[in-house]
Protein backbone atom coordinates (compact mmCIF):
# COMPACT_ATOMS: atom_id res chain seq x y z
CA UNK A 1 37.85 141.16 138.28
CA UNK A 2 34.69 138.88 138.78
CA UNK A 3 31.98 139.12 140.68
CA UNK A 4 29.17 135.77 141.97
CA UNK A 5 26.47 137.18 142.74
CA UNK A 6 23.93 140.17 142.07
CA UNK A 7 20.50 140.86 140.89
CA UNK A 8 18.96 142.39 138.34
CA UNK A 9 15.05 144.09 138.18
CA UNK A 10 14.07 140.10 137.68
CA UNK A 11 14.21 140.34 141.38
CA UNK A 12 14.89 143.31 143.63
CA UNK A 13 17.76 144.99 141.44
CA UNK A 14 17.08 148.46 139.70
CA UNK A 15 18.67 146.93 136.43
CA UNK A 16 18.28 144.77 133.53
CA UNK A 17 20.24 141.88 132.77
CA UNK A 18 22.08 143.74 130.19
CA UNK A 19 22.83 147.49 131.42
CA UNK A 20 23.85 145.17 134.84
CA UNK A 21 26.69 143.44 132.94
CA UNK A 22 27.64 146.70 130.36
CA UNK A 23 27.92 148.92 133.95
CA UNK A 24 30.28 146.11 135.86
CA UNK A 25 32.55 145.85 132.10
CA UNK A 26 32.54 149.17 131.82
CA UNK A 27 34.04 149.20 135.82
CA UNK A 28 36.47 146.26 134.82
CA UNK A 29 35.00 143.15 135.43
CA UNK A 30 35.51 140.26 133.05
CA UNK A 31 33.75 137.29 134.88
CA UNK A 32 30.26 138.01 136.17
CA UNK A 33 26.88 136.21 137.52
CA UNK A 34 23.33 137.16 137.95
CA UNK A 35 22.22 135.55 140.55
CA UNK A 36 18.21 136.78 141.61
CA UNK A 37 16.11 136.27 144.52
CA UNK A 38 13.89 133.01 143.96
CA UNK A 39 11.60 130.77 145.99
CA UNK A 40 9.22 128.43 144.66
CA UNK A 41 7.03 130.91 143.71
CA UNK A 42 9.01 132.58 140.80
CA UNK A 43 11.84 129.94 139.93
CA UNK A 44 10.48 128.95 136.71
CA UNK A 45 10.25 132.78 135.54
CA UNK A 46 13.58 134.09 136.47
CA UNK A 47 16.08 131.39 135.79
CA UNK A 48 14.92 130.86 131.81
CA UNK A 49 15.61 134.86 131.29
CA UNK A 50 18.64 134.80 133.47
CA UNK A 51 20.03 132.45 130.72
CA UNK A 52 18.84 134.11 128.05
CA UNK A 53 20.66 137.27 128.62
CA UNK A 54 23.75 135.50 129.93
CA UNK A 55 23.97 133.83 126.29
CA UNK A 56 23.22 136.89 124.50
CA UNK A 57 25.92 139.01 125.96
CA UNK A 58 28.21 136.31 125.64
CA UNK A 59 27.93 136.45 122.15
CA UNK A 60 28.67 140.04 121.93
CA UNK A 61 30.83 141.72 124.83
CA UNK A 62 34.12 140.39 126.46
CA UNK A 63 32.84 139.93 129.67
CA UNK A 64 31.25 136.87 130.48
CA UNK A 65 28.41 135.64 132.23
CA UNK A 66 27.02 132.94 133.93
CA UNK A 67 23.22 132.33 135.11
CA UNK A 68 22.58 131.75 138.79
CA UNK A 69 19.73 131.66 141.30
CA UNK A 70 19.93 132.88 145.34
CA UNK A 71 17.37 130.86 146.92
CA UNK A 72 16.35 133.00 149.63
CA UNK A 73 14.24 132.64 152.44
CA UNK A 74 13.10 129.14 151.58
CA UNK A 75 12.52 126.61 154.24
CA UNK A 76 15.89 124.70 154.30
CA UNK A 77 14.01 121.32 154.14
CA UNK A 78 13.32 122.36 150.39
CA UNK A 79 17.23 123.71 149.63
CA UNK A 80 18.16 120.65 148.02
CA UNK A 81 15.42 119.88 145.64
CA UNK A 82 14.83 123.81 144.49
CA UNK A 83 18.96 124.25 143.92
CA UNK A 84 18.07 120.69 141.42
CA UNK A 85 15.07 122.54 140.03
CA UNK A 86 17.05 125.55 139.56
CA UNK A 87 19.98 123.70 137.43
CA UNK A 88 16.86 121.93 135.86
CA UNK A 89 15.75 125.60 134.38
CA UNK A 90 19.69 126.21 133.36
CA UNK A 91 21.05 127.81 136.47
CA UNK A 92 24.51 126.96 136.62
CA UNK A 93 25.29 128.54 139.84
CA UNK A 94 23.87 128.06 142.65
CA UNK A 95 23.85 130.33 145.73
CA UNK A 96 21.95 130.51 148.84
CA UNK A 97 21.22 133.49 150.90
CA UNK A 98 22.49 132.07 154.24
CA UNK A 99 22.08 133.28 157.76
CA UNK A 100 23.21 137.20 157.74
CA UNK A 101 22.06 138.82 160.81
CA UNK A 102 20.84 141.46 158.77
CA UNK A 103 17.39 139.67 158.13
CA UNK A 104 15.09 136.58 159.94
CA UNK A 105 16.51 133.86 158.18
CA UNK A 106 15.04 130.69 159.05
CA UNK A 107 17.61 128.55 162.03
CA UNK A 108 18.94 125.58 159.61
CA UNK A 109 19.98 127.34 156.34
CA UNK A 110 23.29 127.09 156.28
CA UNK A 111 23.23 123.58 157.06
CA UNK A 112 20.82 122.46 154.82
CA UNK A 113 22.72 124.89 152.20
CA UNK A 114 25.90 123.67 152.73
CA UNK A 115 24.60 119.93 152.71
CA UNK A 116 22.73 120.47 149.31
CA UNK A 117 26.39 121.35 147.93
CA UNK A 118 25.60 124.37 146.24
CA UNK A 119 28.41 126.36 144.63
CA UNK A 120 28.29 129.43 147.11
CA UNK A 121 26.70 130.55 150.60
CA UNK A 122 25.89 134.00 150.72
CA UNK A 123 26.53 136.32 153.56
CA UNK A 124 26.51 133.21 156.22
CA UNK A 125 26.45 135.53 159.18
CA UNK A 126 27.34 133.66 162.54
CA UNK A 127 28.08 130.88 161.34
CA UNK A 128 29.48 128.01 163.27
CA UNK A 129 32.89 126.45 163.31
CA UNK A 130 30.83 122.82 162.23
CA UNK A 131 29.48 124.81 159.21
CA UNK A 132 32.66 126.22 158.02
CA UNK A 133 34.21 122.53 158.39
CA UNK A 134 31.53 120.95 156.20
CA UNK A 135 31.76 123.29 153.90
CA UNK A 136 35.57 122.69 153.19
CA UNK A 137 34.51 119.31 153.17
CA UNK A 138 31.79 119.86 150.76
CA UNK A 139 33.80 122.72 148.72
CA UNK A 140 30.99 125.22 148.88
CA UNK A 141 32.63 128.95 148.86
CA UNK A 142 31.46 131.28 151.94
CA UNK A 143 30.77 134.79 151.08
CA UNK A 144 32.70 137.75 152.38
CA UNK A 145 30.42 140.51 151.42
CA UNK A 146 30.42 144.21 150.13
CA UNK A 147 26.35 144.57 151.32
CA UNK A 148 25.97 146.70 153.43
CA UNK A 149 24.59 144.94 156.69
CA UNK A 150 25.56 141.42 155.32
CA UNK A 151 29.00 142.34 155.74
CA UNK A 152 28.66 143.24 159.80
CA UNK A 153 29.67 139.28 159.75
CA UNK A 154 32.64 139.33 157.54
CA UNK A 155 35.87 138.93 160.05
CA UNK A 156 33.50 136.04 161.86
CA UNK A 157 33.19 134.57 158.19
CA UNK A 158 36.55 134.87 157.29
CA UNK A 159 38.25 133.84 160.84
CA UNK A 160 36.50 130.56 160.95
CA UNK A 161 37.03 129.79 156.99
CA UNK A 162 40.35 129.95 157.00
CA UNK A 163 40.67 127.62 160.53
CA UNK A 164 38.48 125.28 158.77
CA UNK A 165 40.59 125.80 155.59
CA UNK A 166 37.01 126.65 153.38
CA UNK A 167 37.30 128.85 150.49
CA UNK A 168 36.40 132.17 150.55
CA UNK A 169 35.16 134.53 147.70
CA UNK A 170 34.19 138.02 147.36
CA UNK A 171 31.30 139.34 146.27
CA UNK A 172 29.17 142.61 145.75
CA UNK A 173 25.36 141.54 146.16
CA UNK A 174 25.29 144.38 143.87
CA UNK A 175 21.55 145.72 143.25
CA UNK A 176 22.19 149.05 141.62
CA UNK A 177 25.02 150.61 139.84
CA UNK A 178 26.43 152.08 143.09
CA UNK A 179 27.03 148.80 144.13
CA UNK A 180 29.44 147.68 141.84
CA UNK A 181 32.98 147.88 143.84
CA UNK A 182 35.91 149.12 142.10
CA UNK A 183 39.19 147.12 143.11
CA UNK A 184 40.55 149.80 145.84
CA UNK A 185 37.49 148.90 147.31
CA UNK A 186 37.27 144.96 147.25
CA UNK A 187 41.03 144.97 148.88
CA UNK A 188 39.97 147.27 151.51
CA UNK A 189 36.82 145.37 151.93
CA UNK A 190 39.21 142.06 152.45
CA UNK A 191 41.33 144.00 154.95
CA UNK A 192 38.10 145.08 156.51
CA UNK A 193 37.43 141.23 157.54
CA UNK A 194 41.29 140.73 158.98
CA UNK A 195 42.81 139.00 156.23
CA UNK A 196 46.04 139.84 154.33
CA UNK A 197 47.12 140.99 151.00
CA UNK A 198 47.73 137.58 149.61
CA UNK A 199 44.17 136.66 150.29
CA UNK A 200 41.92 138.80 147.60
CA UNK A 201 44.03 137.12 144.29
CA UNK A 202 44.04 133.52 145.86
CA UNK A 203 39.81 134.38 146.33
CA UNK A 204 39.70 135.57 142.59
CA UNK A 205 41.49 132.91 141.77
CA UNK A 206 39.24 129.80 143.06
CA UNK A 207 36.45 132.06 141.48
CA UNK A 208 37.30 132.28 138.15
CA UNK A 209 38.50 128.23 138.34
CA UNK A 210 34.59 127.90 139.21
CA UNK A 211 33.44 130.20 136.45
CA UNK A 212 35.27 128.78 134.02
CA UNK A 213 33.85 125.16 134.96
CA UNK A 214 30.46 126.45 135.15
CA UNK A 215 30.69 129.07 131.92
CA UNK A 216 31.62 125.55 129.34
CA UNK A 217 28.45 124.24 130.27
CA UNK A 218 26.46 126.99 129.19
């Protein structure tokens, strides 16, 4: 299984880096990110210990990891040049924490996400058929979502990726250990947004090609 995005205490989680990645091997994951909250305000301090930890357990577990950011709640006039800082510091994913109805995220994130090519738009809420377009045109991966909340959105996410032919991929937003999904529960969750069977291994799938891309770099 793999997972794209969660947090660890670096940012809202309840976990560190390491007991984070042992609890989601231990539940059968073999591709994983840590992906934290960051503005401009704490960029700099996360992503350097993100990567530390991602190399460490690398070294030593099966499961591997990649370092990421979620740029979240940043004016989306400063997407593009944070998501450059970020890789800058070593990120080598890049997500942003798009337009859930959930929470007041500022009108123009997805857009501005989406035209910063980042690697994955989190939880993009209502977002428009013009969105879902560019981002098959751009290749950035819309979230369908295990978060509770965030996921209210999924069938509106899914519907209009797969008329606008964008790739999907499933992820946890996991904060604690409860929030690492077993995979009975990621096929229900994809049912849950109205798509079939097929779609959950094709999602893994186009994951893992991205992890894989983004893990030989590290």
């Amino acid at each position: 299984m793999i997972d794209l995005h969660s947090h660890s205490l670096f940012s809202d989680g309840l976990l560190l880096p390491s007991e984070l990645i042992r609890r989601a091997e231990v539940k059968g994951y073999r591709h994983w990110a840590i992906t934290d909250h960051a503005d401009i305000s704490n960029i700099d301090h996360i992503v350097p210990r993100i990567v530390s930890a991602a190399r460490e357990v690398n070294r030593h577990w099966n499961i591997k990891v990649i370092p990421g950011i979620e740029l979240t709640h940043v004016p989306p006039e400063t997407i593009a040049a944070l998501a450059q800082r970020a890789k800058e510091l070593g990120a080598r994913l890049i997500v942003v924490h798009g337009q859930t109805i959930a929470e007041p995220v500022p009108s123009g994130t997805n857009r501005a996400a989406i035209e910063a090519g980042v690697h994955i738009l989190a939880h993009p809420g209502l977002i428009t058929p013009q969105e879902a377009e560019l981002a098959a045109q751009k290749k950035v991966f819309l979230e369908i979502t295990s978060r509770k909340g965030h996921s209210l959105t999924n069938g509106h996410v899914a519907r209009l990726a797969q008329s606008a032919r964008a790739v999907l991929v499933l992820n946890s937003d996991t904060h604690s250990p409860e929030d690492i999904v077993s995979l009975e529960q990621r096929a229900r969750i994809v049912e849950g947004a109205g798509l079939d069977k097929e779609a959950l291994p094709k999602m893994d799938e186009a994951a893992k090609n991205l992890f894989l891309q983004l893990l030989t770099s590290l």
